[in-house]
Protein backbone atom coordinates (compact mmCIF):
# COMPACT_ATOMS: atom_id res chain seq x y z
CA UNK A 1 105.38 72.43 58.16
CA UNK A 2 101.84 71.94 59.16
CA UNK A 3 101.36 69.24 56.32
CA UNK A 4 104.83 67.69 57.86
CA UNK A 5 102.75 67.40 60.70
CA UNK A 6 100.07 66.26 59.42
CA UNK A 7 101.29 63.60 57.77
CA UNK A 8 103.51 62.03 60.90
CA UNK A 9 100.28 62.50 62.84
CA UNK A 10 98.19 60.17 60.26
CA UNK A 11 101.20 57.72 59.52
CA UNK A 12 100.92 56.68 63.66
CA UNK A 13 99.42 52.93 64.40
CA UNK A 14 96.28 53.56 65.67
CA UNK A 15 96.36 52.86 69.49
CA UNK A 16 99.31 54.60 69.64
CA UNK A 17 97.59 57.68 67.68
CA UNK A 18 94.62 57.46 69.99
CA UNK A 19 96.42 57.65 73.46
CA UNK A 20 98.53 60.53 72.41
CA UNK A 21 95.74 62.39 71.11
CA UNK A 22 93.43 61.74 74.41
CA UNK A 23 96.35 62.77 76.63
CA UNK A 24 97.27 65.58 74.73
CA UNK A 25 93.15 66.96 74.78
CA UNK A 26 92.79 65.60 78.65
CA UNK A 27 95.99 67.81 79.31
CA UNK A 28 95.01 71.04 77.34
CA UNK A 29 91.51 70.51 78.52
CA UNK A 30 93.02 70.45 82.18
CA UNK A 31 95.36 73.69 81.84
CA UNK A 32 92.37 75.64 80.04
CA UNK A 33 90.34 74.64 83.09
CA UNK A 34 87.51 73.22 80.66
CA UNK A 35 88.43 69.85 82.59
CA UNK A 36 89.17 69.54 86.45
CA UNK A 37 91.84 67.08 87.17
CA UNK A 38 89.56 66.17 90.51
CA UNK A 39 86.86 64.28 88.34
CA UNK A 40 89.34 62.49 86.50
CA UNK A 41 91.89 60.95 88.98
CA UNK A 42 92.33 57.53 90.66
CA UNK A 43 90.27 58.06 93.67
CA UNK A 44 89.61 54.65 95.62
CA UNK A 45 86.39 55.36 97.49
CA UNK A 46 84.95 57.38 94.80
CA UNK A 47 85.53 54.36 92.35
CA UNK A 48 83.70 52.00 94.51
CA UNK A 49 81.10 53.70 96.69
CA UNK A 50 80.08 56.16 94.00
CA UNK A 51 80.47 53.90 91.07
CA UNK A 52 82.79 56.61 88.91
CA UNK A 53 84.47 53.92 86.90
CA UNK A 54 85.88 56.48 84.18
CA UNK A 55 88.37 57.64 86.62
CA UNK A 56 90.03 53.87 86.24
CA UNK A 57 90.81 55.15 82.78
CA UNK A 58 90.86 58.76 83.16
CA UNK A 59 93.52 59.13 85.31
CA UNK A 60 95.94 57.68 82.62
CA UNK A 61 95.09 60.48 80.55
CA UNK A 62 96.14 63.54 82.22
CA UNK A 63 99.98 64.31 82.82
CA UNK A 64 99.76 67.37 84.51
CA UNK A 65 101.12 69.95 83.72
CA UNK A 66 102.16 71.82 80.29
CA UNK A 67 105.85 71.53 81.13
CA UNK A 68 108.71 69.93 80.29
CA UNK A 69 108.15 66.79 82.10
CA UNK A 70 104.81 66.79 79.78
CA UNK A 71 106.96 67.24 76.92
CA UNK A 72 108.86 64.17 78.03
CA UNK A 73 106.29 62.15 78.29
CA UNK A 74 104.58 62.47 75.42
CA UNK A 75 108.11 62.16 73.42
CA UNK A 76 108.16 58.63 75.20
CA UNK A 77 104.50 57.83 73.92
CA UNK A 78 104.90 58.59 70.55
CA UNK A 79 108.11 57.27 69.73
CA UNK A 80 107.93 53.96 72.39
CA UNK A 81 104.49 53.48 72.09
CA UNK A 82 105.00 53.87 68.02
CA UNK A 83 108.01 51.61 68.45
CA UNK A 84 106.55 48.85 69.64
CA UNK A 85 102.62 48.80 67.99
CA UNK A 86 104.97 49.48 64.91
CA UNK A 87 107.99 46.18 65.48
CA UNK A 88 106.94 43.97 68.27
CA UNK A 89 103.12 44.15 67.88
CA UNK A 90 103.21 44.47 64.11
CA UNK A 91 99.94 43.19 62.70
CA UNK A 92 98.82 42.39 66.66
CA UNK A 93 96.73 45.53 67.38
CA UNK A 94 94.39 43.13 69.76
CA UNK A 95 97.13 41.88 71.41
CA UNK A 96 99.19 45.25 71.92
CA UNK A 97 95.96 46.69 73.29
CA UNK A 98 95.76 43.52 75.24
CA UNK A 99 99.17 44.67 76.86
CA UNK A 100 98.55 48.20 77.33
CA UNK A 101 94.97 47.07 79.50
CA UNK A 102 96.74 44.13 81.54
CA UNK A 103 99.53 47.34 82.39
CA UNK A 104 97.09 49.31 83.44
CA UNK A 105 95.25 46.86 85.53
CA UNK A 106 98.38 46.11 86.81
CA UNK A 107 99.60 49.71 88.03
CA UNK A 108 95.61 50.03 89.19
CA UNK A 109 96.22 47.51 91.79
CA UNK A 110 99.58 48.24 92.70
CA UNK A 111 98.38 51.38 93.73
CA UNK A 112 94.85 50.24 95.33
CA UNK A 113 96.58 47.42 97.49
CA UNK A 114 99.54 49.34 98.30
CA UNK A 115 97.42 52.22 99.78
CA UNK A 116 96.17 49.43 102.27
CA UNK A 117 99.63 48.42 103.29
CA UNK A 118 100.81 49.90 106.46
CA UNK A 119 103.86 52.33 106.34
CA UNK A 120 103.45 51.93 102.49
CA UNK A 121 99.65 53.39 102.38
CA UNK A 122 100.67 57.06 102.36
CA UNK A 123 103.57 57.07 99.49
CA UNK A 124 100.46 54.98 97.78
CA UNK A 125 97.81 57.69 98.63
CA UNK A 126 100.11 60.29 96.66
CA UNK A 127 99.89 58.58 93.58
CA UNK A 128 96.35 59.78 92.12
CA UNK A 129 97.37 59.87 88.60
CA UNK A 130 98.96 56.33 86.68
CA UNK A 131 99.90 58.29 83.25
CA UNK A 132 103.50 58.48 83.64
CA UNK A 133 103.76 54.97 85.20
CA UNK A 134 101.83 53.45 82.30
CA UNK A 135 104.37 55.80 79.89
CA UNK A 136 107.69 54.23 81.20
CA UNK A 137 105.62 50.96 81.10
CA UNK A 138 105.98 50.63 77.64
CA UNK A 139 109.67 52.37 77.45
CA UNK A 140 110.51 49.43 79.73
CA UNK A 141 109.19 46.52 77.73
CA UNK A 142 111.12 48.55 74.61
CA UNK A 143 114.15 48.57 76.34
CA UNK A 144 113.98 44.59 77.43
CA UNK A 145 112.94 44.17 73.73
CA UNK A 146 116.01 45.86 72.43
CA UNK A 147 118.53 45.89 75.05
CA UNK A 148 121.83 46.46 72.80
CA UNK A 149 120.60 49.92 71.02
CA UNK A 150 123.17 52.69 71.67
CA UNK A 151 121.19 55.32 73.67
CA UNK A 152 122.53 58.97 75.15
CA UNK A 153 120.83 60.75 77.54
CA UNK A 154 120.88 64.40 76.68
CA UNK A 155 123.96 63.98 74.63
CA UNK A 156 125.82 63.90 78.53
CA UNK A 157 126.51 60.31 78.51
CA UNK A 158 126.01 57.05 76.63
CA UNK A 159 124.70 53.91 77.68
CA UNK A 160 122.41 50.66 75.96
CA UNK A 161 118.79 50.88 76.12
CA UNK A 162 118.66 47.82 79.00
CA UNK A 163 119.70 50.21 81.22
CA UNK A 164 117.15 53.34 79.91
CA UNK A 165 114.63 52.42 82.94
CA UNK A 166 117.31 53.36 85.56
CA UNK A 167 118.58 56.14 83.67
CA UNK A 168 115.11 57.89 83.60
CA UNK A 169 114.87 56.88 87.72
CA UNK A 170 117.90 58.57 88.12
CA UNK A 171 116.90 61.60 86.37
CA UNK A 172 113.61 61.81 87.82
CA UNK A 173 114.87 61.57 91.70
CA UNK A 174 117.32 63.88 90.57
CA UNK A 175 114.80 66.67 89.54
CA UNK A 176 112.94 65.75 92.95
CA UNK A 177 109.67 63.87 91.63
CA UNK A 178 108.41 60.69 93.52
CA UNK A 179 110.72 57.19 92.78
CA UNK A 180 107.44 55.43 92.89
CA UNK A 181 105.93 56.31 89.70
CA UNK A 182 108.84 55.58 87.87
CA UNK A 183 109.33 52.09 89.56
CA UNK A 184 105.63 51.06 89.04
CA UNK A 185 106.20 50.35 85.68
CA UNK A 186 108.75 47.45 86.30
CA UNK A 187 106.61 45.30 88.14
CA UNK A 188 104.34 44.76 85.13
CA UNK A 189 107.23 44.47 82.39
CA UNK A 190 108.21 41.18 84.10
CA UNK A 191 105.14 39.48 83.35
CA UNK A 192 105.27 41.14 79.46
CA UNK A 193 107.37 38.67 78.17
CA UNK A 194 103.73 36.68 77.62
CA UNK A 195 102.75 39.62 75.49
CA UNK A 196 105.74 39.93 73.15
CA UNK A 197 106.59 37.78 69.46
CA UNK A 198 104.29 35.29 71.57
């Protein structure tokens, strides 16, 4: 078993194998308290008065908690994140890498100028942690790249994998967590069409 998972561990693409192991050790490090999720989130002021830069790439590293919707997520990383490094980006590490940065750019100042946007600030302020947004990111530009695969959703219902970004929206209003984080993502999978079989 161990050598099972060994082996699916080492046969990863790289980036792919890198993210999921720095969320994964962010996470544990967080729920061991060896790591305190304050010094690692998306904190405006502390970002530009106190020059902590890390937490512009910190605060895609921690998901939380150790529960299911952890679980989730990193299913989604390794097997979209695999997906594409593995079939759309396949011998473009650079430019996969490129993607994943120009995302997270992206969802960094979505968040930044939307927390200076009156009535929109404080739904913005909430949103300290881009890790999930940057997740569904790359589930999203899956989906647009293979919008006729046969999906079901916890073996309740079937649908194509265009409509997989509204599916997981729906589920995640439906368990009470914020619409925002999910609908992030969207805004930079329009512009990804520059990024894919380019």
């Amino acid at each position: 078993m161990a050598q099972a998972v060994e082996d699916w561990y080492k046969q990863m693409p790289i980036i792919t194998r890198t993210y999921l192991t720095a969320a994964i050790v962010t996470t544990v490090g967080c729920s061991l308290d060896i790591i305190s999720p304050f010094n690692l989130c998306l904190h405006p002021t502390l970002v530009v008065k106190h020059y902590q830069f890390w937490r512009l790439i910190t605060n895609f590293l921690f998901f939380r908690k150790m529960d299911l919707d952890f679980l989730f997520h990193m299913f989604f990383l390794a097997r979209y994140c695999k997906l594409l490094e593995e079939n759309s980006f396949r011998g473009r590490t650079a430019d996969f890498l490129y993607m994943l940065l120009f995302g997270a750019t992206f969802l960094t100042g979505t968040v930044l100028i939307g927390g200076m946007i009156p009535y929109l600030s404080e739904s913005f302020a909430k949103i300290i942690f881009l890790s999930n947004s940057l997740t569904l990111m790359m589930v999203y530009v899956w989906s647009k790249q293979n919008p006729f695969i046969h999906m079901s959703f916890l073996g309740l219902f079937t649908f194509t994998a265009a409509y997989l970004p509204w599916v997981l929206l729906g589920f995640s209003v439906f368990v009470g967590a914020s619409a925002w984080v999910d609908l992030l993502p969207v805004m930079p999978t329009i512009f990804s069409k520059m990024f894919i079989l380019g």
